[in-house]
N, C-alpha and C. Protein backbone atom coordinates (compact mmCIF):
# COMPACT_ATOMS: atom_id res chain seq x y z
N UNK A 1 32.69 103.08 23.81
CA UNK A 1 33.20 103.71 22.62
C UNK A 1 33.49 102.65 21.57
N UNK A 2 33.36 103.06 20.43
CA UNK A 2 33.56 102.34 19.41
C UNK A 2 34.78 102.54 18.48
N UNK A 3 35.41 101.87 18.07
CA UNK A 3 36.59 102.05 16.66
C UNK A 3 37.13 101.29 15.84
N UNK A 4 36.39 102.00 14.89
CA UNK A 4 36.93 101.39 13.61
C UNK A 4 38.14 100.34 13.65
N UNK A 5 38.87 99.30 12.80
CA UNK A 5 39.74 98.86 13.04
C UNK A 5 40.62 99.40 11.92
N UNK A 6 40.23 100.42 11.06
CA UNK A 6 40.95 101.83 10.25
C UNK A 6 41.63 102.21 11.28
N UNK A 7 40.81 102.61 12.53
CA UNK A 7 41.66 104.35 13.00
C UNK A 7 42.71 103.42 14.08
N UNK A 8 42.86 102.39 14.12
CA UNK A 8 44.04 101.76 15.04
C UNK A 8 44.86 100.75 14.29
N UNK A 9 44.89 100.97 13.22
CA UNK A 9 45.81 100.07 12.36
C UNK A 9 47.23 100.42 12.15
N UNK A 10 47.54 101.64 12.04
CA UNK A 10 48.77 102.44 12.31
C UNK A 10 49.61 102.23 13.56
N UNK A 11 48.46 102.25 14.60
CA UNK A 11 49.41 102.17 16.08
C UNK A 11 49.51 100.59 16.72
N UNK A 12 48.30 100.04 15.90
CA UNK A 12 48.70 98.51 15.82
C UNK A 12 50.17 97.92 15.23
N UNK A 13 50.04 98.27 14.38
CA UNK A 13 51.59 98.00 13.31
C UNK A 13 52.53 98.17 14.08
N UNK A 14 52.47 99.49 14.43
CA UNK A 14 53.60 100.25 15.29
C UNK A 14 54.60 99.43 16.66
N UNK A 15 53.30 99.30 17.20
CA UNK A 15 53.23 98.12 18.05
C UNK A 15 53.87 96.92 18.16
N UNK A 16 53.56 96.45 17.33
CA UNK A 16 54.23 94.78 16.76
C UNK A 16 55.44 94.96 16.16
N UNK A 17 55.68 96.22 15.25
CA UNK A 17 56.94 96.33 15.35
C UNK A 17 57.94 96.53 15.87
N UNK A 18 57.54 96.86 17.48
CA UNK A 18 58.47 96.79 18.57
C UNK A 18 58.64 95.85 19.05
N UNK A 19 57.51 94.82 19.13
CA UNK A 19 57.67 93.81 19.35
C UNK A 19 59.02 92.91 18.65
N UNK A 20 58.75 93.17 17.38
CA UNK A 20 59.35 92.32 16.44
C UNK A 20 61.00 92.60 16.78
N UNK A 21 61.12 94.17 16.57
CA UNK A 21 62.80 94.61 16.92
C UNK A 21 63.44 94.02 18.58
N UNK A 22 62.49 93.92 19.10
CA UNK A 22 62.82 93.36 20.88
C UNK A 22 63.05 91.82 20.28
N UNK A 23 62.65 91.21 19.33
CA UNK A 23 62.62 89.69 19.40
C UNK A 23 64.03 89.47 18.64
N UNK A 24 64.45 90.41 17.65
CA UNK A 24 65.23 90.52 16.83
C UNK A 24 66.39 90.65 17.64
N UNK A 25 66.51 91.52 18.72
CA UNK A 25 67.79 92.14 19.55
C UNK A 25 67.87 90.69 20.36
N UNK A 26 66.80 90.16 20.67
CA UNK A 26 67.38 89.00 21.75
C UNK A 26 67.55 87.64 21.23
N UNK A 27 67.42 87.25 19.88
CA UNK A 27 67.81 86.33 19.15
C UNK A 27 68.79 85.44 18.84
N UNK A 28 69.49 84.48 18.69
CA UNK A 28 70.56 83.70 19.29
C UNK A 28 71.79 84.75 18.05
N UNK A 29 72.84 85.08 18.81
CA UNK A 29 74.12 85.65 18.18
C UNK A 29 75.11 85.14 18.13
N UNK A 30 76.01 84.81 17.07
CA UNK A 30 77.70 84.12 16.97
C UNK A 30 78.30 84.81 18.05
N UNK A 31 78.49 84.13 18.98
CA UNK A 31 79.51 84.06 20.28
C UNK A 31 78.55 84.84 21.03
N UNK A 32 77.42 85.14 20.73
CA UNK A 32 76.72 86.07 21.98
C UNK A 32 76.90 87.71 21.52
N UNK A 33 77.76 87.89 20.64
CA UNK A 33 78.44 89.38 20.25
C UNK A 33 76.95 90.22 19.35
N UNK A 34 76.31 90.93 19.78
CA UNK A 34 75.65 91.83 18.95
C UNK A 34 76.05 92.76 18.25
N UNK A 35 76.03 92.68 17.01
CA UNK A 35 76.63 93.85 16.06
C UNK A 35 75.54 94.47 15.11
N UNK A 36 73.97 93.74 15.67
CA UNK A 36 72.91 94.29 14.65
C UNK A 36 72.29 95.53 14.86
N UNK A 37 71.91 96.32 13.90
CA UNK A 37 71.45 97.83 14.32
C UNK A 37 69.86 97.33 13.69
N UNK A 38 68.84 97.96 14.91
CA UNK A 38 67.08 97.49 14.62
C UNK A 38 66.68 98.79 15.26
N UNK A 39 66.09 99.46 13.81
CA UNK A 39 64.73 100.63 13.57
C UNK A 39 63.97 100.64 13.23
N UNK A 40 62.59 101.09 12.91
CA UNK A 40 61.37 101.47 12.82
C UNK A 40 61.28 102.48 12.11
N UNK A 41 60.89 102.84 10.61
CA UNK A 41 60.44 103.50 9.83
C UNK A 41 58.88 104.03 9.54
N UNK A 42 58.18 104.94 9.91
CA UNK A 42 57.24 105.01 9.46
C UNK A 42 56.55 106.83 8.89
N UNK A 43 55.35 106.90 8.49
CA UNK A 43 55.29 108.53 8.06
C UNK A 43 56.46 109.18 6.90
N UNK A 44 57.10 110.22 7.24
CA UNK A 44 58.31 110.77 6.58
C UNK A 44 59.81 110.11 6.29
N UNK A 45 59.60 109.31 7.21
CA UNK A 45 61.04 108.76 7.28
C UNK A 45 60.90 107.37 6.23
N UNK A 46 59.35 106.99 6.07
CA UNK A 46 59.14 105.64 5.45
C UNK A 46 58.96 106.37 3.91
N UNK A 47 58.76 107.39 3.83
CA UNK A 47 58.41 107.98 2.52
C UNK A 47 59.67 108.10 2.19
N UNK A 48 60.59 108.90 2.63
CA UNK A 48 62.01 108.61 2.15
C UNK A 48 62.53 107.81 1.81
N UNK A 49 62.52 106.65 2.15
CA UNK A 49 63.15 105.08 1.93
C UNK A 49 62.43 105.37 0.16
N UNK A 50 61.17 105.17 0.16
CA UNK A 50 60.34 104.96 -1.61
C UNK A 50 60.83 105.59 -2.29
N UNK A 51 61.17 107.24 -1.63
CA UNK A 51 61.90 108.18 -2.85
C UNK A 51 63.25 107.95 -3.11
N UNK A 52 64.20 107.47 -2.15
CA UNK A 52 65.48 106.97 -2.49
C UNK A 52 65.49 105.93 -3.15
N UNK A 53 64.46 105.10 -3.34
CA UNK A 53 64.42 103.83 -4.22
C UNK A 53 64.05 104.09 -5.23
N UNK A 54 63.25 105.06 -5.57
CA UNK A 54 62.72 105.66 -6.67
C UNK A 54 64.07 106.12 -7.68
N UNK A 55 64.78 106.97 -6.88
CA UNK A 55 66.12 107.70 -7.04
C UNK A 55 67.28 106.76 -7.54
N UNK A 56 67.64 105.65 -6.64
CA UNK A 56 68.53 104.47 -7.29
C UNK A 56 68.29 104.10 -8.86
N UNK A 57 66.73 103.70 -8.87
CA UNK A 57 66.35 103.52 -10.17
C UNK A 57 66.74 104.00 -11.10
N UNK A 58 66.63 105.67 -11.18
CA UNK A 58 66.50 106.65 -11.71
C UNK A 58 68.21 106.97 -12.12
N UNK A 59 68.91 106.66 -11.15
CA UNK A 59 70.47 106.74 -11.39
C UNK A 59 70.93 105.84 -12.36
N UNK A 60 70.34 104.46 -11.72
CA UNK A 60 70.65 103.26 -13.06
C UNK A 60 70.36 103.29 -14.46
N UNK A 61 70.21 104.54 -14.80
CA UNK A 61 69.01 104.68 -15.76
C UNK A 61 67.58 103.29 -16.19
N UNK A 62 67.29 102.96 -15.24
CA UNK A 62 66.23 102.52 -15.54
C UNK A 62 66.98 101.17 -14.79
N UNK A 63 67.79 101.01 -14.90
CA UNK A 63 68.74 99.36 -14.42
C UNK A 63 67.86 98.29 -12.98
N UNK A 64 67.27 99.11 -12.41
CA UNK A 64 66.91 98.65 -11.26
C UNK A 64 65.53 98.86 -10.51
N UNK A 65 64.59 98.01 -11.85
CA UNK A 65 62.80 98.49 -11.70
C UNK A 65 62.25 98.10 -10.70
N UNK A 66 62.96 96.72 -9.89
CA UNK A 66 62.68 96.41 -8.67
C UNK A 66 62.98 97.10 -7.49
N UNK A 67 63.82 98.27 -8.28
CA UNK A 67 63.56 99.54 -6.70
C UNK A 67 62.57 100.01 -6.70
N UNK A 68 61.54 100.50 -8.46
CA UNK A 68 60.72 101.30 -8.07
C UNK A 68 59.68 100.45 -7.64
N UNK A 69 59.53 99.19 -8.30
CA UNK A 69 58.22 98.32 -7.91
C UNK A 69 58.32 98.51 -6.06
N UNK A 70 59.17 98.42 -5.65
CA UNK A 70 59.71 98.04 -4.18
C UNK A 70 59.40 99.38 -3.58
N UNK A 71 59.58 100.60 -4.26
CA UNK A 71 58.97 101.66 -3.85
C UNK A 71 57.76 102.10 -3.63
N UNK A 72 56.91 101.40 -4.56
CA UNK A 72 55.49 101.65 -4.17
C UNK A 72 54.87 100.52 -3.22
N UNK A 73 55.66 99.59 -2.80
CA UNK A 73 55.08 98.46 -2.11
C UNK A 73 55.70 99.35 -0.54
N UNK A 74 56.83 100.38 -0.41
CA UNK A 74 56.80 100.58 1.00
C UNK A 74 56.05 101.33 0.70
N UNK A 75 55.15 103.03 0.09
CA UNK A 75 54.36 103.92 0.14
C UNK A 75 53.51 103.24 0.62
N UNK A 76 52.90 102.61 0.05
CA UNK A 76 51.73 102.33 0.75
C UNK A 76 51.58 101.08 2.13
N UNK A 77 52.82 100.70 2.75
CA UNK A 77 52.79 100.52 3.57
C UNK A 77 53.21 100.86 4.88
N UNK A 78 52.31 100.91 5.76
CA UNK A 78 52.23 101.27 7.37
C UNK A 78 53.99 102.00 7.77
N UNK A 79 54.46 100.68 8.27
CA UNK A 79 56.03 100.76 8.45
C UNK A 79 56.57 99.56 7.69
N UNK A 80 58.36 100.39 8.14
CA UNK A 80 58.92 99.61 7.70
C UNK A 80 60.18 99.52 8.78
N UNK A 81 60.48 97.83 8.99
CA UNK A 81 61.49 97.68 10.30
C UNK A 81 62.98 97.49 9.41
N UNK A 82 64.18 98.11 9.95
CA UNK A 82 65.10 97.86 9.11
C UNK A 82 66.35 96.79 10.00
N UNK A 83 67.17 96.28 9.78
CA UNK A 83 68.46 95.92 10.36
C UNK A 83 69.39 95.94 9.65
N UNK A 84 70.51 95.86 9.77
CA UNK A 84 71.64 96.03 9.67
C UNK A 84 72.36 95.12 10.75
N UNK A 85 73.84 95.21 10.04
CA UNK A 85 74.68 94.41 11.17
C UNK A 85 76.06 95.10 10.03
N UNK A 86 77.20 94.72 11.59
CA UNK A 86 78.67 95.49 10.84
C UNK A 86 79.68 94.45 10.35
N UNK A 87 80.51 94.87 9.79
CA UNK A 87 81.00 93.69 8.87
C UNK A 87 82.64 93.58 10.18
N UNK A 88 82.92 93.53 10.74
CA UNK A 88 83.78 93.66 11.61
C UNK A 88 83.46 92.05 11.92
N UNK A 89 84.88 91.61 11.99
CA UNK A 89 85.03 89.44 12.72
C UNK A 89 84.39 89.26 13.74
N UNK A 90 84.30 88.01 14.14
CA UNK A 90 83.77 87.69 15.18
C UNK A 90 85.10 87.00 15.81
N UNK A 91 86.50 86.77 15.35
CA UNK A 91 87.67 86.08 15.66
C UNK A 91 87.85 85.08 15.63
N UNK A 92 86.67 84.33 15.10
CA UNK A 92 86.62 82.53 15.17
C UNK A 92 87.52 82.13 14.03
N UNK A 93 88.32 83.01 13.08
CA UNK A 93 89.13 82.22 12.07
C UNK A 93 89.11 80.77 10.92
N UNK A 94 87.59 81.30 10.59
CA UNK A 94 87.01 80.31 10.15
C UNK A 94 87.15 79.94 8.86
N UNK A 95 87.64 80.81 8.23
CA UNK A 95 87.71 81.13 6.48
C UNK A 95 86.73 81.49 5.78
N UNK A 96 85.32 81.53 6.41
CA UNK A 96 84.23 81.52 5.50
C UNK A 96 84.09 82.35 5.08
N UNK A 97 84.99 83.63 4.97
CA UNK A 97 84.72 84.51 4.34
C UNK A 97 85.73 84.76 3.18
N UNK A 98 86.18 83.38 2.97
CA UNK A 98 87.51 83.57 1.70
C UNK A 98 88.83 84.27 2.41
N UNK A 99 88.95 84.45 3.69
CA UNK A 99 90.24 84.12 4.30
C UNK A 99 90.33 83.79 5.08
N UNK A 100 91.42 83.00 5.45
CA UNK A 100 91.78 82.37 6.27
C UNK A 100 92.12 82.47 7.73
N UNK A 101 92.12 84.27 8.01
CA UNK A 101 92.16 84.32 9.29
C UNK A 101 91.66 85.55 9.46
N UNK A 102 90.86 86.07 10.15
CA UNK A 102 90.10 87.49 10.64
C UNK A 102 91.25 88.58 10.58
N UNK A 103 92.36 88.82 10.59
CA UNK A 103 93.01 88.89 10.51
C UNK A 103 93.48 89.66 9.01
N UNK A 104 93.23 88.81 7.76
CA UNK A 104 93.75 89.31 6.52
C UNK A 104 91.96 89.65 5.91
N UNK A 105 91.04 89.23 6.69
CA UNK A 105 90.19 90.10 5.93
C UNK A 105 90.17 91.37 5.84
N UNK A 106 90.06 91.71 4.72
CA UNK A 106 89.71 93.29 4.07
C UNK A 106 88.62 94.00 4.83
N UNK A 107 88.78 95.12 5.70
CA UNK A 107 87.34 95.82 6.07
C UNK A 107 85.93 95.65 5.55
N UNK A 108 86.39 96.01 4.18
CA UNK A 108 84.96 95.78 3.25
C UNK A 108 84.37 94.37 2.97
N UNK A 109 85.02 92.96 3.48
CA UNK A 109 84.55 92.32 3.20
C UNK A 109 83.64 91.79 4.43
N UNK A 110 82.33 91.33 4.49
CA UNK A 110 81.96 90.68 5.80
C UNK A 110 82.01 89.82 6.27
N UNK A 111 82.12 90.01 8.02
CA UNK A 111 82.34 88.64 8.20
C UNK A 111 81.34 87.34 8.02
N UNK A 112 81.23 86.43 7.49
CA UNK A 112 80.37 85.74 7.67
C UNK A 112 79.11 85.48 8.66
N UNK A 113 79.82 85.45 9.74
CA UNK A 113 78.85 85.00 10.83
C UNK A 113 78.08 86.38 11.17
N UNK A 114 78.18 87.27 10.68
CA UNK A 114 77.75 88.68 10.54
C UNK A 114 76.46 88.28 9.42
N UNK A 115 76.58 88.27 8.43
CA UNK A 115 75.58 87.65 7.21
C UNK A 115 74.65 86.97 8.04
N UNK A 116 75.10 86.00 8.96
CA UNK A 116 74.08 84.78 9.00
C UNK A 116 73.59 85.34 10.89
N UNK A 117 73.96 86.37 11.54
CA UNK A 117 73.27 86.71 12.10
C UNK A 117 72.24 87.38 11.85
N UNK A 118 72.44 88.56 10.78
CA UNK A 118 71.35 89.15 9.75
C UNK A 118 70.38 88.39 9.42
N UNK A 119 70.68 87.13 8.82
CA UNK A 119 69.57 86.55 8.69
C UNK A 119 69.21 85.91 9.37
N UNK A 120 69.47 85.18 10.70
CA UNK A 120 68.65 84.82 12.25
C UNK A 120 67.83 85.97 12.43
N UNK A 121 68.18 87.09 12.31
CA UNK A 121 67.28 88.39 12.76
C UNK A 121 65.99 88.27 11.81
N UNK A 122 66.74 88.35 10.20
CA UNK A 122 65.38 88.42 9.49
C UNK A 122 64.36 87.23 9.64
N UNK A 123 64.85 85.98 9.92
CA UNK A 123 63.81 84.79 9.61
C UNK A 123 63.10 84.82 11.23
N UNK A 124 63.79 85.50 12.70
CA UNK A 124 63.18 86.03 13.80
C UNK A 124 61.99 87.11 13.20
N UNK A 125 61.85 87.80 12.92
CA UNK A 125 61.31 88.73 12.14
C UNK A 125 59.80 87.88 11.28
N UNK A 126 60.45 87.48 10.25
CA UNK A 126 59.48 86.91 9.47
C UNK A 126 58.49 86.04 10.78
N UNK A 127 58.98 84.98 11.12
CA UNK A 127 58.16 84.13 12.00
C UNK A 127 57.39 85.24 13.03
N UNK A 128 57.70 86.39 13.70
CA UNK A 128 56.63 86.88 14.45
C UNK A 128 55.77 87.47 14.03
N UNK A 129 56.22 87.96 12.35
CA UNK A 129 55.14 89.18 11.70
C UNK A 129 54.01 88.46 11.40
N UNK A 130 54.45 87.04 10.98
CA UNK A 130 53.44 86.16 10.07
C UNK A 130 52.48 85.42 11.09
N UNK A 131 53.26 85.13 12.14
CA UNK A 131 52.38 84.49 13.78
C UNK A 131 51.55 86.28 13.88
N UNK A 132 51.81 87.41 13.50
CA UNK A 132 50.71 88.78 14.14
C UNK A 132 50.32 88.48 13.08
N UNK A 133 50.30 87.73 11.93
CA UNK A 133 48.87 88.11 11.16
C UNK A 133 49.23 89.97 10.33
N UNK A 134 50.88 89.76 10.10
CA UNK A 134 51.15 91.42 9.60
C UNK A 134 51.41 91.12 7.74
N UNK A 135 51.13 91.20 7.17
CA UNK A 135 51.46 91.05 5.91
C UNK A 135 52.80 92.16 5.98
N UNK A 136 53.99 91.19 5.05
CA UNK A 136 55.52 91.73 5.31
C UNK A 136 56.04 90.91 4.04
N UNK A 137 57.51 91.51 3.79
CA UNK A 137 58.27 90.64 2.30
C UNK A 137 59.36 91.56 2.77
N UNK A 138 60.63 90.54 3.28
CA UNK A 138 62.02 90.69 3.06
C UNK A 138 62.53 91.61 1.75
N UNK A 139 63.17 92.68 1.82
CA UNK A 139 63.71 93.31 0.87
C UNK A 139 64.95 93.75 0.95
N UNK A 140 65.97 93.32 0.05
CA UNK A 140 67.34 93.65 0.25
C UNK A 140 67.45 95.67 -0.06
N UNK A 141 66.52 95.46 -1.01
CA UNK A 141 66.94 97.01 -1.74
C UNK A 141 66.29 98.20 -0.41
N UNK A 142 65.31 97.74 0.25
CA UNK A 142 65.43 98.60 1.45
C UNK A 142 66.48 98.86 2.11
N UNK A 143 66.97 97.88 2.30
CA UNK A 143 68.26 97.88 3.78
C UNK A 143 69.46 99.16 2.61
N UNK A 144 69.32 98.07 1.19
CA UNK A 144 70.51 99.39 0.48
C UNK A 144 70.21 100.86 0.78
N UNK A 145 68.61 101.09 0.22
CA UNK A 145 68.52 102.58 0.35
C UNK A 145 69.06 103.25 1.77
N UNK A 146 68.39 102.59 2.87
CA UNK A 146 68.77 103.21 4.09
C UNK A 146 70.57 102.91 4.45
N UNK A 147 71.18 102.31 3.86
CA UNK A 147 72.57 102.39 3.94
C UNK A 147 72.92 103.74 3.13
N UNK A 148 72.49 104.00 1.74
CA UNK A 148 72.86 105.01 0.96
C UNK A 148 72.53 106.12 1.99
N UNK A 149 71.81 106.24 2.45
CA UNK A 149 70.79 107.75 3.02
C UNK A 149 71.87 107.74 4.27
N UNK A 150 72.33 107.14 5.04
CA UNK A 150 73.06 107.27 6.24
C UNK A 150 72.88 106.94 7.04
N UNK A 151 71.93 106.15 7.31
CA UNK A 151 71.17 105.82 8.36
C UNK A 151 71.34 105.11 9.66
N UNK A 152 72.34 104.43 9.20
CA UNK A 152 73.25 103.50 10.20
C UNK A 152 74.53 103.73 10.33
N UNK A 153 75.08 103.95 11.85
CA UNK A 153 76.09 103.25 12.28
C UNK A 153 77.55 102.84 11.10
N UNK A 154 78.56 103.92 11.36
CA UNK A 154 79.47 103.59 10.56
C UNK A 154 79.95 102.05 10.70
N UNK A 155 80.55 100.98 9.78
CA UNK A 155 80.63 99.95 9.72
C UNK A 155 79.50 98.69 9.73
N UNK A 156 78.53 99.45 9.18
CA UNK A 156 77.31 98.90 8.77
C UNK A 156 77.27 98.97 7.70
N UNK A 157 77.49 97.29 6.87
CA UNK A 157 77.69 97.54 5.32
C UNK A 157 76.49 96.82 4.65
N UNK A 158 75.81 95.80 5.79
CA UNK A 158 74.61 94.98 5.20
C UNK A 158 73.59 95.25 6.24
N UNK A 159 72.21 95.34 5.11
CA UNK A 159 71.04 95.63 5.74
C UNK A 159 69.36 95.00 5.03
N UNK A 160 68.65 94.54 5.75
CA UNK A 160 67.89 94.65 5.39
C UNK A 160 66.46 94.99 5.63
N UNK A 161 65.28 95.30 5.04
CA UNK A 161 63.93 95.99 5.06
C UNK A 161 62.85 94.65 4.86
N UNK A 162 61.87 95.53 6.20
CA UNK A 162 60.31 94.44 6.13
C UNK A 162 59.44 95.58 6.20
N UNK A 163 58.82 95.68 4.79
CA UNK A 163 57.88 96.88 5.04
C UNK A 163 56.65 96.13 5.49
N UNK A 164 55.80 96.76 6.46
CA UNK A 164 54.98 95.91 7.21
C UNK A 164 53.57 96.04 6.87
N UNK A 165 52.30 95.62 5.91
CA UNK A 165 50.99 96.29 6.10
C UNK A 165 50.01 95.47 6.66
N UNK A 166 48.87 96.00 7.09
CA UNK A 166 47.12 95.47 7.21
C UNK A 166 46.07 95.75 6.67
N UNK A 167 45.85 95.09 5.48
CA UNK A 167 45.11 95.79 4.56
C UNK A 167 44.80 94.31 4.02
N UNK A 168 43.07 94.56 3.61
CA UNK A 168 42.53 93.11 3.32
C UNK A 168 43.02 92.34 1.77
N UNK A 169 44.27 92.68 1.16
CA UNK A 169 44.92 91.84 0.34
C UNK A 169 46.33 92.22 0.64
N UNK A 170 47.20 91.17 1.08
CA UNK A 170 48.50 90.94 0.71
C UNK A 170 49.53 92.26 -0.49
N UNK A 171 49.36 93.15 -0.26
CA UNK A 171 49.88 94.45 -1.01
C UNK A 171 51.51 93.57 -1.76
N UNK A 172 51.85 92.80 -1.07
CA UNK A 172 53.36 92.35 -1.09
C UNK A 172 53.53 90.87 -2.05
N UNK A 173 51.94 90.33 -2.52
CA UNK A 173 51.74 89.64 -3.27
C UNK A 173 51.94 89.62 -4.72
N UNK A 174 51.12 90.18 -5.20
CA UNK A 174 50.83 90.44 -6.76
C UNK A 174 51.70 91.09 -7.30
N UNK A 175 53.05 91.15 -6.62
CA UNK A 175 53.91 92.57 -7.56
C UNK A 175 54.44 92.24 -9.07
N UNK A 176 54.69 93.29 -9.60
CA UNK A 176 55.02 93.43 -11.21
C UNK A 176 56.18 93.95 -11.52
């Protein structure tokens, strides 16, 4: 039998993006503590993400064109992997988050080592998509939309989006 490398590009993606969320979950964590939330967007649920970005825009009155540019860069791509992580201490009392002890931070503010596990996840992420040969681009305004929409886990205040494609130019290149 023969096939196209069209009609398996979808479940290819799919694929590697499990990969990618398994590499993401086992990735080195402040004190070992996992607080990151890792999903897989694709079809209806990935179309939603574009129209809520579309929608942000549209609220800002116009304030925020890099949602819609960012909107047509997930439409037309495959999936999209999201994370998140919760803003809750890790107890190390470090200050880096502008106080001085886990303790007097404010709920809403995060903890640091929370931030910088997020991004161990994302730069885990980047390095396996780019070793599969997946054309991908870090996007903060994803992770927002899917925070707005509900998507995560109460105390999930930061997130972010890798919309993923395979398509013979870089879709995530040339943007305007």
């Amino acid at each position: 039998m023969l096939k196209k490398e069209e009609e398996i590009r979808d479940s290819a993606i799919l694929d590697i993006a499990q990969e990618v969320m398994v590499a993401i979950r086992t990735a080195p964590k402040t004190r070992g503590l996992d607080k990151l939330s890792i999903f897989v967007a694709d079809g209806a649920e990935k179309d939603a993400i574009a129209a809520k970005l579309v929608e942000l825009n549209e609220k800002s009155g116009g304030g925020r064109p890099s949602f819609a540019r960012d909107a047509k860069n997930v439409q037309d791509a495959q999936a999209v992997i999201l994370i998140g992580v919760t803003v809750e201490p890790f107890g190390l009392n470090c200050g880096y988050c502008g106080y001085d002890t886990c303790a007097e931070k404010p709920n809403a503010t995060p903890c640091a080592f929370a931030s910088i596990d997020l991004g161990i996840g994302s730069g885990v992420a980047a390095s396996l998509l780019g070793r599969k040969h997946v054309d991908n681009r870090l996007m903060f305004s994803i992770g927002y939309a899917a925070l707005r929409m509900g998507w995560f886990a109460p105390g999930v205040t930061q997130a972010l989006g890798f919309p993923l494609s395979a398509s013979g130019k870089n879709i995530f290149f040339d943007r305007k």
